[in-house]
N, C-alpha and C. Protein backbone atom coordinates (compact mmCIF):
# COMPACT_ATOMS: atom_id res chain seq x y z
N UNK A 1 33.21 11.76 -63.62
CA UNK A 1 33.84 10.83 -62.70
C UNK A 1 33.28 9.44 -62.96
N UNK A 2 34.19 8.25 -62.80
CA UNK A 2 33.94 7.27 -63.10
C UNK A 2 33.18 6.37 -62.47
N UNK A 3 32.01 5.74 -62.49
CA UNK A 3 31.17 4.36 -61.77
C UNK A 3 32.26 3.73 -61.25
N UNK A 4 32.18 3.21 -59.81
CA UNK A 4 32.61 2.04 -59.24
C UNK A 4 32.25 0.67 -59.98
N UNK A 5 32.54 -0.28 -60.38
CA UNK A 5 32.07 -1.52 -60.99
C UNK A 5 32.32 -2.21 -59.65
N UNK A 6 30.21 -2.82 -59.02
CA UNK A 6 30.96 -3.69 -58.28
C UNK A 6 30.33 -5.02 -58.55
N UNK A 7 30.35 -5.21 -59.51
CA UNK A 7 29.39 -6.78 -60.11
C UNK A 7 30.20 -7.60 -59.65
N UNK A 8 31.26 -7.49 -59.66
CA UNK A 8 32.03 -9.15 -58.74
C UNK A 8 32.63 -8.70 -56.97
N UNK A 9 31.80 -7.74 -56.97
CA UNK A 9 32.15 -7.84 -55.35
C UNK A 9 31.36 -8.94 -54.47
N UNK A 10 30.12 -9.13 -55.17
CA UNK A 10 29.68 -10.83 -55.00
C UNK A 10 30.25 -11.88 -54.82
N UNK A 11 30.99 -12.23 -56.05
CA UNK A 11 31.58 -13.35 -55.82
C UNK A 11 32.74 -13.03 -54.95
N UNK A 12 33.12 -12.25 -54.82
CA UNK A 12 34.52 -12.04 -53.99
C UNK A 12 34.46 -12.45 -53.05
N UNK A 13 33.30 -11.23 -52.37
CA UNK A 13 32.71 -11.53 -51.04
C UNK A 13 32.75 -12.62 -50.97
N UNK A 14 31.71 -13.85 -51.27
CA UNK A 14 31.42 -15.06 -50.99
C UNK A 14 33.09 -16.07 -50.88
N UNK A 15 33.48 -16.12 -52.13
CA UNK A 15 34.87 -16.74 -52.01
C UNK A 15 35.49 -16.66 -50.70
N UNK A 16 35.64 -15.35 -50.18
CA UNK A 16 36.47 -14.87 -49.16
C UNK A 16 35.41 -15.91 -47.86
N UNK A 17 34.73 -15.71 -47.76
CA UNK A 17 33.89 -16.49 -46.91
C UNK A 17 33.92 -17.66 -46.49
N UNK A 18 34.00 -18.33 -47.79
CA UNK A 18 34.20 -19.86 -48.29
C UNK A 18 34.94 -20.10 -47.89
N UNK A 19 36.53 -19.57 -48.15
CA UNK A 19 37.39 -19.85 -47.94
C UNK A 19 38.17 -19.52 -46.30
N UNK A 20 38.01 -18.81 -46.06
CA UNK A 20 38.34 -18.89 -44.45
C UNK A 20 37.31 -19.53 -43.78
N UNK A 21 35.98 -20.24 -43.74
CA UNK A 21 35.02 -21.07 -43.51
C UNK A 21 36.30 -22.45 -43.66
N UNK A 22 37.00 -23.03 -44.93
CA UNK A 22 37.68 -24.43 -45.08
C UNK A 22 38.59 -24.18 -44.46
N UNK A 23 39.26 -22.97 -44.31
CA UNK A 23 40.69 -23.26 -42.98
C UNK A 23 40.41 -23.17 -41.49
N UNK A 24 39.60 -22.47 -41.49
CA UNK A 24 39.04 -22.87 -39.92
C UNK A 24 38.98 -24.10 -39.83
N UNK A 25 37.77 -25.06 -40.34
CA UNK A 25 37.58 -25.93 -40.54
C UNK A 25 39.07 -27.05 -40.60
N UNK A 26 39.56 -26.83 -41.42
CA UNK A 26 41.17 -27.64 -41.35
C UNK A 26 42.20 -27.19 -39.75
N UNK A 27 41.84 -25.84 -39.37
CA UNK A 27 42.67 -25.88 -38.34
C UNK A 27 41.88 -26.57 -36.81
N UNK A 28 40.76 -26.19 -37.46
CA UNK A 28 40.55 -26.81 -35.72
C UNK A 28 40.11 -28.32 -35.72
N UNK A 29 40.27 -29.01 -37.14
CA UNK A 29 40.07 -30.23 -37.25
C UNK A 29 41.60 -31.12 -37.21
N UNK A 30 42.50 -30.25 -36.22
CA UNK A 30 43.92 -30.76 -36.26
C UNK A 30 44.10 -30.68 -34.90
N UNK A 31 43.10 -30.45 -33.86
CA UNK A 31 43.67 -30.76 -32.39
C UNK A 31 42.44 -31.71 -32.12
N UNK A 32 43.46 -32.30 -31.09
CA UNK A 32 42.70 -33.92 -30.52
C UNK A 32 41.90 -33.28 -29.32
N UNK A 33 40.60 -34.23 -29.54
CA UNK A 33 39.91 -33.27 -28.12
C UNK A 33 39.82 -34.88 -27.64
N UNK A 34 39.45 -34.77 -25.76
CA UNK A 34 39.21 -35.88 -25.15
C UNK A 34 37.97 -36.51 -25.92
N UNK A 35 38.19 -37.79 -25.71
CA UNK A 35 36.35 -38.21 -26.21
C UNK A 35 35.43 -38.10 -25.02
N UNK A 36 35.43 -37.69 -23.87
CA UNK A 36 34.31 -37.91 -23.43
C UNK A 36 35.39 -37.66 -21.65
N UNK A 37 35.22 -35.96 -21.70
CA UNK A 37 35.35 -35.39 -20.55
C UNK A 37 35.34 -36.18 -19.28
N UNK A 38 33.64 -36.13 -19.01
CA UNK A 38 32.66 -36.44 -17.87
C UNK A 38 33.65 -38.26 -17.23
N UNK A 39 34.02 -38.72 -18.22
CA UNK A 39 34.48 -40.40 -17.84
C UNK A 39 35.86 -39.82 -16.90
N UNK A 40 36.41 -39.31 -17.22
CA UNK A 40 37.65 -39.13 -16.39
C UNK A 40 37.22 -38.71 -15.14
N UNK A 41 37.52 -39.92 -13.96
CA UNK A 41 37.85 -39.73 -12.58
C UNK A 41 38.48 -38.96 -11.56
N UNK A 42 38.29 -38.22 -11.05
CA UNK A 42 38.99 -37.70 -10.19
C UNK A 42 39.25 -38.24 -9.24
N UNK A 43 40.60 -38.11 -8.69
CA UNK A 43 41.24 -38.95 -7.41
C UNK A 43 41.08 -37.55 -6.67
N UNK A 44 40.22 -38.05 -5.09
CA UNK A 44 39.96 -37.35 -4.13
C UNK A 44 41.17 -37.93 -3.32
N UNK A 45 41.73 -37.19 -2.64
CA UNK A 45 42.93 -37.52 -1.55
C UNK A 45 42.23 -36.80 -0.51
N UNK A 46 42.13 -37.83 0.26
CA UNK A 46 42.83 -38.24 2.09
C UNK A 46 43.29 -37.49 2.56
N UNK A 47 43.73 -36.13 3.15
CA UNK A 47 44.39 -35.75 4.41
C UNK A 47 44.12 -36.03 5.70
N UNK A 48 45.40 -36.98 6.15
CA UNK A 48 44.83 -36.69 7.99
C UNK A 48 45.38 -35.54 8.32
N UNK A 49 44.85 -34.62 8.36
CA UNK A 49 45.19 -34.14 9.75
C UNK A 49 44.64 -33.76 11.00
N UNK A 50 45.18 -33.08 11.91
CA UNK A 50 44.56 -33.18 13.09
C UNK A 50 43.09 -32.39 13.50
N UNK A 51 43.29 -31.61 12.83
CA UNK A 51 42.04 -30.88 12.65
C UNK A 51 40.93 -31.12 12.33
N UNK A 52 40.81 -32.26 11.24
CA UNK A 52 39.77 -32.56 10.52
C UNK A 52 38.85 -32.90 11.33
N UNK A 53 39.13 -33.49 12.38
CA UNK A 53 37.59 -34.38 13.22
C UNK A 53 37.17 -33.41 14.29
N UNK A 54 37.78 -32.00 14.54
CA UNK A 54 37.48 -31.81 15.40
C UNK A 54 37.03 -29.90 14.89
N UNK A 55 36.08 -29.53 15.64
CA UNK A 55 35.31 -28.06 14.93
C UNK A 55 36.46 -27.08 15.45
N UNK A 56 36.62 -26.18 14.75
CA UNK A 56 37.67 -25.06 15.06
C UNK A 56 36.95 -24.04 14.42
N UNK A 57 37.79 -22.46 15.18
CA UNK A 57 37.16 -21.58 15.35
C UNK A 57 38.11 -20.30 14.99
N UNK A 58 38.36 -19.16 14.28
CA UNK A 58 39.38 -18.65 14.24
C UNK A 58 39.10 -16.98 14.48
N UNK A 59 39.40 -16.70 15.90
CA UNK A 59 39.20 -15.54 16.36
C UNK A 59 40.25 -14.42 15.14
N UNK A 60 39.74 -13.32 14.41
CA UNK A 60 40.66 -11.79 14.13
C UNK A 60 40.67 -10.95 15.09
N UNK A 61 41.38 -10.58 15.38
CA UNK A 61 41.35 -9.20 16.49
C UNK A 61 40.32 -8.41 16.50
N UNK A 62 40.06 -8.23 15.28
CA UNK A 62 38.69 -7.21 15.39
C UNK A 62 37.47 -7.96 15.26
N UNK A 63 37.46 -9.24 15.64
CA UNK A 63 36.17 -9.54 16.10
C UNK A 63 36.14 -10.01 17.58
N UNK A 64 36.77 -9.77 18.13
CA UNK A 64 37.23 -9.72 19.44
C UNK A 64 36.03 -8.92 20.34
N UNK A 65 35.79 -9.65 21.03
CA UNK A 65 35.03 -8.08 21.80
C UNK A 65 35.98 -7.02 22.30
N UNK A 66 35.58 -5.58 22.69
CA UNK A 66 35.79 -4.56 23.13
C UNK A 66 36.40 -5.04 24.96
N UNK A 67 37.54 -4.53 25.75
CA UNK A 67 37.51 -4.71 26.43
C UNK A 67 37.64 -3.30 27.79
């Protein structure tokens, strides 16, 4: 039965490596990222409503006492 020859499974290996290493590289060097997250502001909004100034309380039935 015949020897496997694997003297260029080396370089294969590596090539293969290499090479999906430069398309990664090319694909994710094709989307725009923000420059700089943290700077963008958030707009906090205002609700009036009636509730806000005043403490509320919200009974469930089953915390109800027993009667």
């Amino acid at each position: 039965m015949p020897q496997l020859d694997t003297s260029t499974w080396l370089i294969t290996i590596t090539s293969m490596i290499m090479t999906l290493f430069i398309l990664f590289q090319l694909k994710i060097s094709n989307y725009l990222y923000p420059m700089n997250p943290e700077s963008i502001k958030l707009k906090i909004h205002e609700h009036s409503t009636p509730w806000e100034m005043k403490w509320t309380k919200i009974y469930l039935p089953l915390s109800l006492p027993l009667r």
